[in-house]
Protein backbone atom coordinates (compact mmCIF):
# COMPACT_ATOMS: atom_id res chain seq x y z
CA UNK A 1 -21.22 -33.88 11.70
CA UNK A 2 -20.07 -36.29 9.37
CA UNK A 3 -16.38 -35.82 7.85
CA UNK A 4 -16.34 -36.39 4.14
CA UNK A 5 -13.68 -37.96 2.65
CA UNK A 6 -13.07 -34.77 0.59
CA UNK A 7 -9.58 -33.85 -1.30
CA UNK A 8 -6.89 -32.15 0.47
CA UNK A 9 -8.13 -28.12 0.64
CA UNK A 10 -5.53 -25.96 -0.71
CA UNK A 11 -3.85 -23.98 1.86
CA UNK A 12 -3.88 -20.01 1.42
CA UNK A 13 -1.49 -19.28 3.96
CA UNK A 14 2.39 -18.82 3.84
CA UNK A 15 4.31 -21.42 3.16
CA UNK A 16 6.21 -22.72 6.22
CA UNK A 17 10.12 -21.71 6.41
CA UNK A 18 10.47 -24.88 7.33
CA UNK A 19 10.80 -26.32 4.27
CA UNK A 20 13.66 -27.90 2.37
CA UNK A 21 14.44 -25.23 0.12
CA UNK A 22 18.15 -24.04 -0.32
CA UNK A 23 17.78 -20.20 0.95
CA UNK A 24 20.86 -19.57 -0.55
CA UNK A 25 18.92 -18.94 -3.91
CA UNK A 26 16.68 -16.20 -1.75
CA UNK A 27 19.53 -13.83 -1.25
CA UNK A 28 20.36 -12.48 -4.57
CA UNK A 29 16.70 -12.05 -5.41
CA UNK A 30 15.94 -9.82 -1.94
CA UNK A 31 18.89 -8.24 -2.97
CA UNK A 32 16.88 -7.38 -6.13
CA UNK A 33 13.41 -7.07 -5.10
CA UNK A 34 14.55 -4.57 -1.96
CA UNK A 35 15.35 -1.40 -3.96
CA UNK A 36 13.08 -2.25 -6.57
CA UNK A 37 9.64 -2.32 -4.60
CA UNK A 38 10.33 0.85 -2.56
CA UNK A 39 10.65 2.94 -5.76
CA UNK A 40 8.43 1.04 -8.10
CA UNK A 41 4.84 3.52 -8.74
CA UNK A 42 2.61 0.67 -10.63
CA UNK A 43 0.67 -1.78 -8.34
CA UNK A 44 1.03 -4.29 -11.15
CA UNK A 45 4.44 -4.37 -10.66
CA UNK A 46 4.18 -4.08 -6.72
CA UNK A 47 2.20 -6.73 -6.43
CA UNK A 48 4.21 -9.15 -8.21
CA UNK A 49 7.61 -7.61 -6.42
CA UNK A 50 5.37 -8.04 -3.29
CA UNK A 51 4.68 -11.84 -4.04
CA UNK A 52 8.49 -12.43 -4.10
CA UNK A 53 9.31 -11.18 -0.99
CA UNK A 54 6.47 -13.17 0.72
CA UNK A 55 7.73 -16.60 -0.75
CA UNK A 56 11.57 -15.49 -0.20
CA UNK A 57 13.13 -17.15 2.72
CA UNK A 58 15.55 -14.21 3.44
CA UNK A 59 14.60 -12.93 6.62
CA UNK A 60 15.45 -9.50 5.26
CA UNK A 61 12.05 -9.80 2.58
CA UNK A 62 9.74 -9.21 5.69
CA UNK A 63 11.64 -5.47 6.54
CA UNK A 64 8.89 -4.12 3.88
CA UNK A 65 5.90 -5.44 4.10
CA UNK A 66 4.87 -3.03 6.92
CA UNK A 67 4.60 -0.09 4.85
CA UNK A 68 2.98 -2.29 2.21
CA UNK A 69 0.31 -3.16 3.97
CA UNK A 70 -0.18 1.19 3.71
CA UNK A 71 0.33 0.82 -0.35
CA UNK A 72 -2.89 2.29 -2.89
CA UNK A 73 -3.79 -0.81 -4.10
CA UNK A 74 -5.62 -3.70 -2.54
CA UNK A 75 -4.17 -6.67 -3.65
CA UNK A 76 -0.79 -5.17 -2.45
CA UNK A 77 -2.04 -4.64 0.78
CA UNK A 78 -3.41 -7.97 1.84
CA UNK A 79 -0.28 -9.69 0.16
CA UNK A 80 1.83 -7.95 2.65
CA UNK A 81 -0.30 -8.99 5.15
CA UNK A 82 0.18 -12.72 4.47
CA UNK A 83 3.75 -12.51 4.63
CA UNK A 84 3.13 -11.38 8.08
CA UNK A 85 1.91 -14.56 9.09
CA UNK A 86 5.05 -15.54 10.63
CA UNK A 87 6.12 -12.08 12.53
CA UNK A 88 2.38 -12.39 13.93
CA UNK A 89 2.39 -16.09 15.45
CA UNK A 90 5.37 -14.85 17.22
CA UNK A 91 3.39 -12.26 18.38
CA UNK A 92 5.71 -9.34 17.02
CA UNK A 93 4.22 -6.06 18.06
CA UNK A 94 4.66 -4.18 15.08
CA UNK A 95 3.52 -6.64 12.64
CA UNK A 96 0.58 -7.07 15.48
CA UNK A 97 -0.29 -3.45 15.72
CA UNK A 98 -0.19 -2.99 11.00
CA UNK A 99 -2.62 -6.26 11.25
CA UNK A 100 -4.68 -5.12 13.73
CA UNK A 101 -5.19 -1.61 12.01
CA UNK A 102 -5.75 -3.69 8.65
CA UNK A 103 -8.86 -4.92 10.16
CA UNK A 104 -10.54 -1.61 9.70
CA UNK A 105 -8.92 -1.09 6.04
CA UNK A 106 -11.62 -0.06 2.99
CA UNK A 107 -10.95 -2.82 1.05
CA UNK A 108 -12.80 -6.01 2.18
CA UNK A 109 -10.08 -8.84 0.80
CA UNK A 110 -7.36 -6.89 2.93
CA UNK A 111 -9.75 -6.74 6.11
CA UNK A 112 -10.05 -10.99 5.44
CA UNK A 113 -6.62 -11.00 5.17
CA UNK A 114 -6.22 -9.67 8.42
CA UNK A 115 -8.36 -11.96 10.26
CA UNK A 116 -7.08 -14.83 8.51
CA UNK A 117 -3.24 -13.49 10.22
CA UNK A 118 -4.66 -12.57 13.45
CA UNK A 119 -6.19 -15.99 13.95
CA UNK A 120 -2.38 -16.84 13.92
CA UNK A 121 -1.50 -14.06 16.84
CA UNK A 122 -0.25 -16.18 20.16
CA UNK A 123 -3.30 -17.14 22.32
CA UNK A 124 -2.37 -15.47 25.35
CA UNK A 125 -2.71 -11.83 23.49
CA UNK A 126 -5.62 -10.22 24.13
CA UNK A 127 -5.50 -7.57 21.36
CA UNK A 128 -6.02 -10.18 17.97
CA UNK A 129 -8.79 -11.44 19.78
CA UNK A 130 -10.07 -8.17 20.46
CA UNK A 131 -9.46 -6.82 16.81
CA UNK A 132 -11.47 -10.02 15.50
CA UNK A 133 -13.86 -9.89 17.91
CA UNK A 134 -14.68 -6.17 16.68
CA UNK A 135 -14.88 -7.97 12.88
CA UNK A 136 -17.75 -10.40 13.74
CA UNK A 137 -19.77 -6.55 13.23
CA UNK A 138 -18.34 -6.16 9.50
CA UNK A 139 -20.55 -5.67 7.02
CA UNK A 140 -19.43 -8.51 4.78
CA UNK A 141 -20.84 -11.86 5.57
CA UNK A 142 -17.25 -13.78 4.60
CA UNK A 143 -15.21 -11.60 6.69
CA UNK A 144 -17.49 -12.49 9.90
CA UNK A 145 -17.11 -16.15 8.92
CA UNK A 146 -13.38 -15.63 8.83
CA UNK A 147 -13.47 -13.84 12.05
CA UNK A 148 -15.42 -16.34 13.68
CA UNK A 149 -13.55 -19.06 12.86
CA UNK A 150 -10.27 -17.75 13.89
CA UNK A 151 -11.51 -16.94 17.00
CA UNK A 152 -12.67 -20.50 17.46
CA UNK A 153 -9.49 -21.76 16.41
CA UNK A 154 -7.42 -19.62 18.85
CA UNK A 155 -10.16 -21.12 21.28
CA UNK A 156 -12.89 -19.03 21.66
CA UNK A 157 -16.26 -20.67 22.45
CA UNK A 158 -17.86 -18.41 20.04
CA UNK A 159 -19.11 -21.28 17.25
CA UNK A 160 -19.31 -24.18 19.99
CA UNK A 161 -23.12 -24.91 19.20
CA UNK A 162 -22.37 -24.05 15.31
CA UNK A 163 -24.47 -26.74 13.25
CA UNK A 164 -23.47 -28.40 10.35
CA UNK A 165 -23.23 -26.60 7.20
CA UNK A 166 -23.89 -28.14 3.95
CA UNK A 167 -21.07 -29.01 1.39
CA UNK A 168 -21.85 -26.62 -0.99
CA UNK A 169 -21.54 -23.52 1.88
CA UNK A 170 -18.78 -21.40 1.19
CA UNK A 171 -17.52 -21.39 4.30
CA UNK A 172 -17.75 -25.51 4.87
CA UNK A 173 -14.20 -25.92 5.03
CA UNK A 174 -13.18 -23.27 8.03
CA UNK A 175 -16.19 -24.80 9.64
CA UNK A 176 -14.92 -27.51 9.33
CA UNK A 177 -11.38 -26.85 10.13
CA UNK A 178 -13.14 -25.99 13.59
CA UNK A 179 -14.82 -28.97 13.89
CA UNK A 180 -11.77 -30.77 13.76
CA UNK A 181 -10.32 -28.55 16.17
CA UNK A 182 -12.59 -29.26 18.82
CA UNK A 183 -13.02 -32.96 18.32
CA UNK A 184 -11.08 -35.15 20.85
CA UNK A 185 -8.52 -36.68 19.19
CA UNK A 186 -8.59 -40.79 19.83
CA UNK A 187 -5.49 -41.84 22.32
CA UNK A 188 -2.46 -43.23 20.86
CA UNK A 189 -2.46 -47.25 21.29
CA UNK A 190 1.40 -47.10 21.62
């Protein structure tokens, strides 16, 4: 397969906590955003509320996302399930266990959402794999992609005779991303 020298893909995932912002600017706004999403009735509104808690570095901004990954609307529910990112590469149980049922939600975007979290679920836990392993049956053709893929990146020899896709395939860059993965990185002269 040959690697194009293509512009760096924009990432979709949470941003790492890593990064050099000052959290002290977090607080306040959780302490805002708390109250205000459990009562709040329009998903409008949720969603945005929703959206601040998942890019807020206060630790405390995860405590709802849970039960908003149970909210009415869609795009509520697979936001929530992209703050989880973290809480599920640590392999938390009960951000492991809303993921896992979001797998089987109605609405497809939320069901992508959770594969694309799951794919991030510590290797050595059986139930991810299982739960993505049970979405390479979905109906939709992206979220068996998605599946797929983050089994292969968590190791699974499931696309390991995959060919090469062309550029304009929607799913070129996960396939890629696999590729990658699997490719033997060259020693390090030093």
């Amino acid at each position: 397969m040959d690697v194009p020298t293509a512009p760096h893909r924009p990432s979709v995932e949470r941003p790492s906590r890593c990064c050099a912002r000052d959290e002290s600017f977090d607080e306040p706004i959780v302490d805002q955003l708390l109250p205000w999403v459990e009562q709040e009735q329009d998903p409008r509104v949720t969603r945005a509320l929703t959206a601040g808690l998942v890019a807020a570095l206060d630790p405390r901004a995860e405590r709802p996302l849970p039960a908003l990954t149970r909210h009415p609307a869609p795009e509520v529910r697979a936001l929530a399930i992209t703050g989880l990112h973290g809480q599920v590469s640590k392999g938390h149980p009960e951000a492991l266990t809303v993921v896992t049922t979001c797998t089987r939600d109605a609405d497809a975007t939320v069901r992508e959402a959770a594969c694309r979290a799951l794919g991030n679920a510590p290797a050595d836990l059986t139930g991810p794999a299982d739960a993505l392993a049970a979405c390479l049956a979905d109906e939709r053709e992206g979220i068996r992609i998605t599946a797929a893929v983050r089994l292969a990146l968590r190791g699974d020899e499931l696309l390991r005779d995959y060919d090469a896709v062309d550029q304009g395939s929607p799913y070129y860059w996960d396939l890629l991303d696999v590729w990658r993965h699997r490719t033997p990185k060259p020693a390090d002269p030093c």
